[in-house]
Every structure is written in C-alpha cells, then in structure tokens.
Protein backbone atom coordinates (compact mmCIF):
# COMPACT_ATOMS: atom_id res chain seq x y z
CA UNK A 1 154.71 121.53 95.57
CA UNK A 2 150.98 120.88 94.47
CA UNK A 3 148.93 118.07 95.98
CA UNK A 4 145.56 116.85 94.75
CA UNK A 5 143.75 118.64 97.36
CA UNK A 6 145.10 122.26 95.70
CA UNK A 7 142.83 120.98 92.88
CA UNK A 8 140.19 118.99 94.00
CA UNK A 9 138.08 119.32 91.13
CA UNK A 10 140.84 118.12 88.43
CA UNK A 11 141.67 115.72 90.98
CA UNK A 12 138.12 114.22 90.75
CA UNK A 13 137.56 114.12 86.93
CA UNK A 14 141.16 112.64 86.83
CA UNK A 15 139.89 109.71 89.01
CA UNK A 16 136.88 109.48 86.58
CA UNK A 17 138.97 109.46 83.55
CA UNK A 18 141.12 106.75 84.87
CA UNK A 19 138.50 104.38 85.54
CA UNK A 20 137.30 105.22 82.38
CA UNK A 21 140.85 104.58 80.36
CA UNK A 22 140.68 101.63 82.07
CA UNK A 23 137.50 100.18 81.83
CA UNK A 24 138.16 101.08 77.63
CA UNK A 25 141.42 99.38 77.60
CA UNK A 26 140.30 96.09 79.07
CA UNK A 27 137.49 96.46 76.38
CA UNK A 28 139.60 96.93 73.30
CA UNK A 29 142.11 93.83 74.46
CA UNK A 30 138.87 91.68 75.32
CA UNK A 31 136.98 92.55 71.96
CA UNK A 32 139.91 91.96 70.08
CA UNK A 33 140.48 88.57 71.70
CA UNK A 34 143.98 90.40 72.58
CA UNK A 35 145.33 89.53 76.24
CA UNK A 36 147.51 86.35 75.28
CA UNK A 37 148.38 85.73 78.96
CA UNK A 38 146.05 88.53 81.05
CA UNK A 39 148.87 89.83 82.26
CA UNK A 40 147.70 93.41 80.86
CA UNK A 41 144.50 93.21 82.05
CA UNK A 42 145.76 92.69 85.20
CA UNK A 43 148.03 95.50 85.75
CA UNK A 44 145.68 98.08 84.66
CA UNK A 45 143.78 97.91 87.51
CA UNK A 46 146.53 100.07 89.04
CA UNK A 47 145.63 103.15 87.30
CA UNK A 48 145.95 106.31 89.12
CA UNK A 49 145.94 110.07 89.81
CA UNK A 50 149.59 111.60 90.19
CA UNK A 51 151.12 114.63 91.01
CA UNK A 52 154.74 115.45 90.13
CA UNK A 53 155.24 118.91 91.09
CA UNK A 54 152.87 120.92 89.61
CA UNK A 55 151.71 118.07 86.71
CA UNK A 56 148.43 116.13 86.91
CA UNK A 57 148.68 112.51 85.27
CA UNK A 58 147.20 110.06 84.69
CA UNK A 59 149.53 106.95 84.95
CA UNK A 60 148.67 103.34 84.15
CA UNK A 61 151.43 100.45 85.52
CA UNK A 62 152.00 97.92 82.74
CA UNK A 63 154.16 95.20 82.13
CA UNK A 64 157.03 96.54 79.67
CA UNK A 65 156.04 95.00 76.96
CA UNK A 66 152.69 96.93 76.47
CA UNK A 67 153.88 99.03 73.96
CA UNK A 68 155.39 96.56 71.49
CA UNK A 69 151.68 94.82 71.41
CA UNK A 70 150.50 98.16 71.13
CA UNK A 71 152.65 99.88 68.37
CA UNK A 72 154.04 96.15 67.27
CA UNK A 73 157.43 95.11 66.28
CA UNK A 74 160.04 95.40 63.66
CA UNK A 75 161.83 92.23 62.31
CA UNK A 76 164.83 91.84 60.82
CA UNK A 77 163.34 92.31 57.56
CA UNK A 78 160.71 95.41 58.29
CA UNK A 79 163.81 97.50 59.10
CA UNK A 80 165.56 96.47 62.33
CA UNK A 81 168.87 94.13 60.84
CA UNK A 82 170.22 93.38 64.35
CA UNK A 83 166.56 91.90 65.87
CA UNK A 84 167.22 89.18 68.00
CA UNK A 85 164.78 85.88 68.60
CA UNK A 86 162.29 86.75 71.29
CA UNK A 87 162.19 84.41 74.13
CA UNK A 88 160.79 80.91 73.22
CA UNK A 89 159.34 80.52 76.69
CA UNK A 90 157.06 83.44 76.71
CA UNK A 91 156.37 82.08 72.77
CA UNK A 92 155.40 78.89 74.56
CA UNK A 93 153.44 80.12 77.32
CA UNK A 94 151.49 82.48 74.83
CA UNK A 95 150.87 79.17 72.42
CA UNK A 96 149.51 77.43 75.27
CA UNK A 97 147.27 80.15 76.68
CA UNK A 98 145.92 80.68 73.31
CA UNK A 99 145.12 77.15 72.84
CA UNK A 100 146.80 76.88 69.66
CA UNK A 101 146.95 73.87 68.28
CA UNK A 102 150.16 72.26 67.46
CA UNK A 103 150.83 70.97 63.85
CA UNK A 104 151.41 67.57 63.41
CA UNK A 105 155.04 66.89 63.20
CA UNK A 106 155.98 69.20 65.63
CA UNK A 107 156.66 69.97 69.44
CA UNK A 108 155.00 72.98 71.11
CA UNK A 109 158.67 73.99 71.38
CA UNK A 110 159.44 73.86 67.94
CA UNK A 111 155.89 75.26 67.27
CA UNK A 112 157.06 78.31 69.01
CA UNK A 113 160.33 78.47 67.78
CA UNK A 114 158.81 78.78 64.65
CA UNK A 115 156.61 81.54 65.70
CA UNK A 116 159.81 83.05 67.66
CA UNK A 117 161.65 83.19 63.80
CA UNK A 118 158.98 84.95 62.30
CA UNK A 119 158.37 87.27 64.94
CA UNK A 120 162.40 87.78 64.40
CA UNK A 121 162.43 87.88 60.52
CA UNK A 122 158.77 90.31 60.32
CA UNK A 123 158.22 91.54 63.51
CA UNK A 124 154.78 92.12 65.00
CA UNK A 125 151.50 94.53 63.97
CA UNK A 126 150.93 96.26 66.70
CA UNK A 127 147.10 96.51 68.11
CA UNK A 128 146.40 100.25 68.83
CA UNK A 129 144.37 98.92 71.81
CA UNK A 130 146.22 101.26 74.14
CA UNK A 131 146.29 104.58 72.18
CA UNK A 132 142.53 104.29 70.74
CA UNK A 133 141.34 104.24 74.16
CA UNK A 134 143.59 107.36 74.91
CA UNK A 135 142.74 108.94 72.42
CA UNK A 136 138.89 108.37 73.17
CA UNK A 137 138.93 109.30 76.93
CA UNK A 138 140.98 112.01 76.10
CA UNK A 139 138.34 113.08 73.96
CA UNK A 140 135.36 112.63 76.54
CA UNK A 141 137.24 114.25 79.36
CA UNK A 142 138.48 117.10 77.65
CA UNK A 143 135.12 119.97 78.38
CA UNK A 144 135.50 118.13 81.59
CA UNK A 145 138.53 118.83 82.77
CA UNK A 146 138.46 122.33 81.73
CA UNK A 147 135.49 122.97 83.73
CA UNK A 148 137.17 121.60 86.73
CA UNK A 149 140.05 123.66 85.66
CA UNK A 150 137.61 126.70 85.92
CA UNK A 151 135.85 125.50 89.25
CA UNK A 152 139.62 125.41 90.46
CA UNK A 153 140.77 128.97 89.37
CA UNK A 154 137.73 130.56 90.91
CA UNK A 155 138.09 128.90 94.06
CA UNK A 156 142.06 130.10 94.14
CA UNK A 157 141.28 133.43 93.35
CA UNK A 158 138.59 134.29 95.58
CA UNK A 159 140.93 132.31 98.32
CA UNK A 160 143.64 134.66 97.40
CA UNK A 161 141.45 138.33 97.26
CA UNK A 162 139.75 136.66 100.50
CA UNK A 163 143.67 136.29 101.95
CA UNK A 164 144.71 140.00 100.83
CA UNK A 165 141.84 141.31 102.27
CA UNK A 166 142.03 140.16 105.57
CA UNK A 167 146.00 140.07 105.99
C-alpha cells in the first residue's frame, strides 16, 4: 500500500491544490453572498491529502447538503412528483441568518413555510460554487502535478536500477 512519502512530490502539489480549492470555494460562496448559515465555510477548512491504496485525492468534508446548493433541487413540479417539504427549521434558521425580512401578516414560521412549499413545488437552482472552483484548480494544477508525477518516476527508477545494482 502507497503512502504519501512514496510520492512526495504529488504529495506536495496535492497540499497546494487543496489550499487552493479551498481558498476558491470560500471565495465563490462569499462573492455570491452564498453561505446562508457558514456552515460550509466552515467545514472546508478540513481539506486534505488522502491515500486509498494506490489513489491520491483530494477530499474536502462537507455537510451533506453541499451538493443540493451546489447542483440545486428538483420540486415536485421540475420533475421529482414524490418531493417532500424540506425542514421548516433549517428554512427558519436560514431566514433568520439572512436577515430576511418578514412580510407583514405573517410569522417567521409561516414565512418559511412558505419558502419550504416552494422549495417543495420548484425546487432549488443550484450555485456551481463547488464545481467552478474544481474545475479551476483542476485546471491550474494540472502541468503541476504532472511534473511532480515526473520528479516521482525518476526518483523510483533510479531507486530501483540503484537497488538491482547493488543486490
């Protein structure tokens, strides 16, 4: 089983790219006014270097619900009959984070129940925020991780002549 020191290099501009993804995530969802409670923000602070078996990844904890503001929703109405009404509390807590202001006549709790229906009948447009900055450190890293690739290979194989020779 690989560890990150059997490729130090890839290892290295992994680390890089993380705090990259990261630093372009929290960008999108701040210039987009997008983190409704901060709870996304939060978690990607936990981004990391992985190795499973002989895979390099990059992973990035999130709260589940990432990818529905990412990719958005379907409603009962935008092709998913059987959606169900989301739960009025988080609807609440994201109205009062927000700041939204309540319409006259109304409760926050029937303010969000509201929101909650039409969330249920339309679903949600999802933000991209997520996948553009994939997409774009993907793009940066890419020459860079093959040249650590390289680096790697080179070191391997003149470790393995090196081994043969001697042995």
């Amino acid at each position: 089983m690989m560890t990150q020191a059997d490729l130090p290099n890839l290892t290295a501009v992994l680390n890089e790219m993380a705090a990259e993804f990261q630093k372009l995530y929290k960008g999108n969802l701040d210039a987009h006014k997008r983190p409704a409670s901060g709870e996304l923000e939060h978690w990607i602070a936990t981004t990391r270097v992985v190795v499973n078996g002989s895979i390099y990844e990059v992973s990035v904890d999130l709260p589940d619900y990432w990818k529905y503001v990412d990719t958005g929703t379907r409603g009962r109405l935008t092709g998913l009959p059987g959606r169900k009404f989301p739960p009025l509390p988080k609807i609440l807590n994201w109205v009062n984070v927000k700041g939204l202001p309540v319409p006259t006549g109304l409760t926050p709790e029937q303010f969000a129940g509201k929101i909650a229906g039409k969330i249920m009948w339309y679903g949600t447009k999802g933000t991209n925020d997520f996948a553009d900055a994939r997409r774009e450190v993907i793009e940066q890293f890419r020459d860079r991780i093959t040249e650590a690739l390289g680096h790697d290979a080179e070191y391997y194989i003149i470790k393995y002549v090196s081994e043969k020779a001697v042995g």
